[in-house]
Protein backbone atom coordinates (compact mmCIF):
# COMPACT_ATOMS: atom_id res chain seq x y z
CA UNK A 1 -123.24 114.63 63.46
CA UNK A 2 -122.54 114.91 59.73
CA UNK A 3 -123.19 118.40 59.81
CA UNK A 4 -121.09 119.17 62.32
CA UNK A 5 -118.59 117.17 60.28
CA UNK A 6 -118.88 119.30 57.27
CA UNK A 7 -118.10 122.09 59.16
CA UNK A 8 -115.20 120.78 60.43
CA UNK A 9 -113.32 120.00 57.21
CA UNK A 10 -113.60 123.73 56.16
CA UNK A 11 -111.85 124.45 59.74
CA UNK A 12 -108.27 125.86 59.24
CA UNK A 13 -107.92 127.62 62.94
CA UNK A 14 -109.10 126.46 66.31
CA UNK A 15 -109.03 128.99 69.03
CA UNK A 16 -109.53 127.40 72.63
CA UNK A 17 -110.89 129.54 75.54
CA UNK A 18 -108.52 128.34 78.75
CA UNK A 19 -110.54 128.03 81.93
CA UNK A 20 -113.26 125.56 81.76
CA UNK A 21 -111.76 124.22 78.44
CA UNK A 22 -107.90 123.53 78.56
CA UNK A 23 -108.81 123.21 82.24
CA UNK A 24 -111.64 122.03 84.11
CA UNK A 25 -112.17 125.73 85.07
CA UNK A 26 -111.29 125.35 89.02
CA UNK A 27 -108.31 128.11 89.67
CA UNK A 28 -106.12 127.52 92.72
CA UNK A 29 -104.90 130.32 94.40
CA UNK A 30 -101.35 130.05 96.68
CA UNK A 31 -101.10 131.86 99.89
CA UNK A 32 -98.50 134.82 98.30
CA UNK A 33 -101.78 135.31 95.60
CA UNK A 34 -99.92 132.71 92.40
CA UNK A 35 -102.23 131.76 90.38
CA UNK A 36 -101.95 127.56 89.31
CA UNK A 37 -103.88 125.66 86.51
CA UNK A 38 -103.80 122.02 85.75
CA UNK A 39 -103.90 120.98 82.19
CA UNK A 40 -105.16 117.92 80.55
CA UNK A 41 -102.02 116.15 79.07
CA UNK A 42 -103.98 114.19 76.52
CA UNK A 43 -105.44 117.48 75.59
CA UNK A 44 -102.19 119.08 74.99
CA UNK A 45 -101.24 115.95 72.99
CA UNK A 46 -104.38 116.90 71.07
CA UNK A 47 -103.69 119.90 70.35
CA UNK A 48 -99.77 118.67 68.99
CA UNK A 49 -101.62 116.53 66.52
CA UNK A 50 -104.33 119.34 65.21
CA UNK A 51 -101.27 121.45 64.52
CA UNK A 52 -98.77 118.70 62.91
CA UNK A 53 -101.83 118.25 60.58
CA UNK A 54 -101.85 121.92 59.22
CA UNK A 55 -104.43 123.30 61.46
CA UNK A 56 -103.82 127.16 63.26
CA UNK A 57 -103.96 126.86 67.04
CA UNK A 58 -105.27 129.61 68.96
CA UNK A 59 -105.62 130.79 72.82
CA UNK A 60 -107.89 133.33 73.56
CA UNK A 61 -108.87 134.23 77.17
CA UNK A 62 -110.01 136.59 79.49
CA UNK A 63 -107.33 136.12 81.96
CA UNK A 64 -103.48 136.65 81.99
CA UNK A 65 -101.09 133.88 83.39
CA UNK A 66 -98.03 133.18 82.92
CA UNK A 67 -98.83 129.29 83.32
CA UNK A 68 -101.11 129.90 79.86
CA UNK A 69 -97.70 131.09 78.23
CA UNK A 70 -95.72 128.05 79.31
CA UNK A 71 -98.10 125.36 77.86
CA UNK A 72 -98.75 127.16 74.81
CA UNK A 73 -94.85 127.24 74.37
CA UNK A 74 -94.93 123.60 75.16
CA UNK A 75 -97.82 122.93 72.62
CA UNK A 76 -96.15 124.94 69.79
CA UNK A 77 -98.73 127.93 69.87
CA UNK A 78 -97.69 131.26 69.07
CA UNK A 79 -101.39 132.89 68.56
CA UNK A 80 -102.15 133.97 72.56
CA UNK A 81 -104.17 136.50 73.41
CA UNK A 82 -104.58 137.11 77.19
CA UNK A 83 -106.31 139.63 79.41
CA UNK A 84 -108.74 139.51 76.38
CA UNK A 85 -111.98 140.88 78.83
CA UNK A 86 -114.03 141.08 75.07
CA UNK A 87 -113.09 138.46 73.16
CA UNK A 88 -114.37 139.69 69.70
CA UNK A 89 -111.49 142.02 69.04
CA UNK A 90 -108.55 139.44 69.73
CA UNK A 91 -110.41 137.10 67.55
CA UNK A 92 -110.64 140.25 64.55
CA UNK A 93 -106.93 140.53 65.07
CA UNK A 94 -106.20 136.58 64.64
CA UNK A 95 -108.50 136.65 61.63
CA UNK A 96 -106.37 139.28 60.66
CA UNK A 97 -103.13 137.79 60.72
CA UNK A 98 -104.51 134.61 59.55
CA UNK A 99 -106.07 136.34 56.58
CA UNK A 100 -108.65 133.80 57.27
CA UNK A 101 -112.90 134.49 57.10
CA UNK A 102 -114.21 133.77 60.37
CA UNK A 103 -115.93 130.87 58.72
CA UNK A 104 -113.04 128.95 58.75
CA UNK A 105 -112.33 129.17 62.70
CA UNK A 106 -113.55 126.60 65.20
CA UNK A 107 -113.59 128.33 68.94
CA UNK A 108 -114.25 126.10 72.00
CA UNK A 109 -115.54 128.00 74.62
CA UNK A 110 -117.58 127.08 78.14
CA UNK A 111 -119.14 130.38 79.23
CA UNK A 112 -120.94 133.44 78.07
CA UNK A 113 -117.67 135.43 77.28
CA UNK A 114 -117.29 133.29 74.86
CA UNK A 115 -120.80 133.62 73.03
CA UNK A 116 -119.60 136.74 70.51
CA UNK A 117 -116.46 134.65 69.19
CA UNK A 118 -119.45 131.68 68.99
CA UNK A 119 -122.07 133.20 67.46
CA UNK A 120 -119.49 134.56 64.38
CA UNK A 121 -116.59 131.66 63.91
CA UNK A 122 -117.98 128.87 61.81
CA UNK A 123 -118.11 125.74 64.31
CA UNK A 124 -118.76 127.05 67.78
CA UNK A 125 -117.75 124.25 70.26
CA UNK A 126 -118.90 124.07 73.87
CA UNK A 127 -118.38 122.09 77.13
CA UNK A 128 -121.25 120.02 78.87
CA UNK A 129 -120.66 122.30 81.58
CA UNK A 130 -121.40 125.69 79.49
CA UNK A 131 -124.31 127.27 80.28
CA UNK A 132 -127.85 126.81 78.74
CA UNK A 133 -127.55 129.73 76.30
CA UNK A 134 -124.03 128.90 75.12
CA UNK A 135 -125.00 125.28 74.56
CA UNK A 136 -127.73 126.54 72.47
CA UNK A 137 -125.79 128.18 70.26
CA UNK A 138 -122.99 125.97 70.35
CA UNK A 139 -122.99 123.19 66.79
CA UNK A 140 -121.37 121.09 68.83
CA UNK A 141 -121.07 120.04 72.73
CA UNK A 142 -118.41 117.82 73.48
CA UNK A 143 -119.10 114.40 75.58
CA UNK A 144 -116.10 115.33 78.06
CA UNK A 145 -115.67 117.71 79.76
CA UNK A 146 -113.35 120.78 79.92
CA UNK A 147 -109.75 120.07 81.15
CA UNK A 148 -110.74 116.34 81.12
CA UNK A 149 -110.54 115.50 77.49
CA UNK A 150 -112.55 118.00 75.76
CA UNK A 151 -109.72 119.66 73.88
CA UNK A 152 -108.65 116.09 72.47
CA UNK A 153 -111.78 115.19 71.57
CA UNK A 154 -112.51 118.54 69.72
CA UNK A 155 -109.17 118.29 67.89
CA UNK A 156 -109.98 114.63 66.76
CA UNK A 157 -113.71 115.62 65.26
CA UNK A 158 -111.87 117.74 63.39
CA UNK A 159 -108.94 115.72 61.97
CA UNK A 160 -111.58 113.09 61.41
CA UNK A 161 -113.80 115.57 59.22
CA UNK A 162 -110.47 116.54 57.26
CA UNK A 163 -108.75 112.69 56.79
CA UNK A 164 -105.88 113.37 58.75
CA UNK A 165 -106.58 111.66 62.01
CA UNK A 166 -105.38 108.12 60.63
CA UNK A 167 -102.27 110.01 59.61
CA UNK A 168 -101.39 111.43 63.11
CA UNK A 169 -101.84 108.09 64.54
CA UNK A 170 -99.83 106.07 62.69
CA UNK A 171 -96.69 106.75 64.36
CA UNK A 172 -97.88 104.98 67.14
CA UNK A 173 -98.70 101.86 65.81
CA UNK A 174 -95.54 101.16 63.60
């Protein structure tokens, strides 16, 4: 685990895949063809914290929903890229506009889409429920599971690598 914890103090960006990680991948479909995700509130919470600390939030995925838009809006996170089929070039462009090395990024991902943005960010994060080849190239596997508490768990590694977990919980216990 330390290693992983070295890696994650150098982490200045986290980009989360959506189905399978900010939701436990299941994607109900409504009669008229609407498209509904749930979302993990202690994730989003998460994913508050990560950002109050100074850390870049990031959605890349391979689908486009407007439901992806509204909880990023509610989360704070401007960096979305949808309809993102290959995920390599959205995560050149945030690199980009980061002005960031790749080394730098975390990306939390739960399926071979995801592998390319893996195999170049420098912590590559996936869900028990990833397949065999992502997990082995994964640093890290989270103990929960996507859309039920792997996001918060992911973002708390992190601000525990970098000293700034104790920080974002303090609020709570004045």
């Amino acid at each position: 685990m330390q290693h992983i914890l070295e890696r994650a103090k150098k982490i200045r960006a986290v980009v989360f895949d959506v189905d399978g990680v900010l939701t436990d991948g299941t994607l109900y479909l409504t009669d008229s063809g609407e498209e509904i995700k749930a979302f993990n509130s202690q994730d989003g919470h998460g994913i508050k914290m990560l950002k109050a600390s100074g850390v870049n939030i990031a959605i890349i995925t391979g689908r486009q929903s407007r439901c992806v838009d509204l909880k990023a809006k509610d989360w704070g996170v401007t960096l979305v890229y949808q309809g993102a089929k290959d995920k390599l070039p959205a995560f050149e462009a945030l690199l980009k506009k980061l002005e960031l090395d790749a080394s730098a990024c975390a990306y939390v991902g739960d399926d071979l889409i995801d592998l390319p943005v893996m195999l170049r960010c420098g912590l590559a994060i996936c869900v028990p429920a990833a397949p065999a080849l992502v997990k082995r190239h994964a640093h890290y596997v989270t103990c929960l599971e996507g859309g039920r508490g792997a996001v918060r768990e992911t973002c708390e590694m992190i601000m525990q690598a970098q000293d700034t977990l104790d920080t974002q919980l303090a609020m709570y216990l004045k």
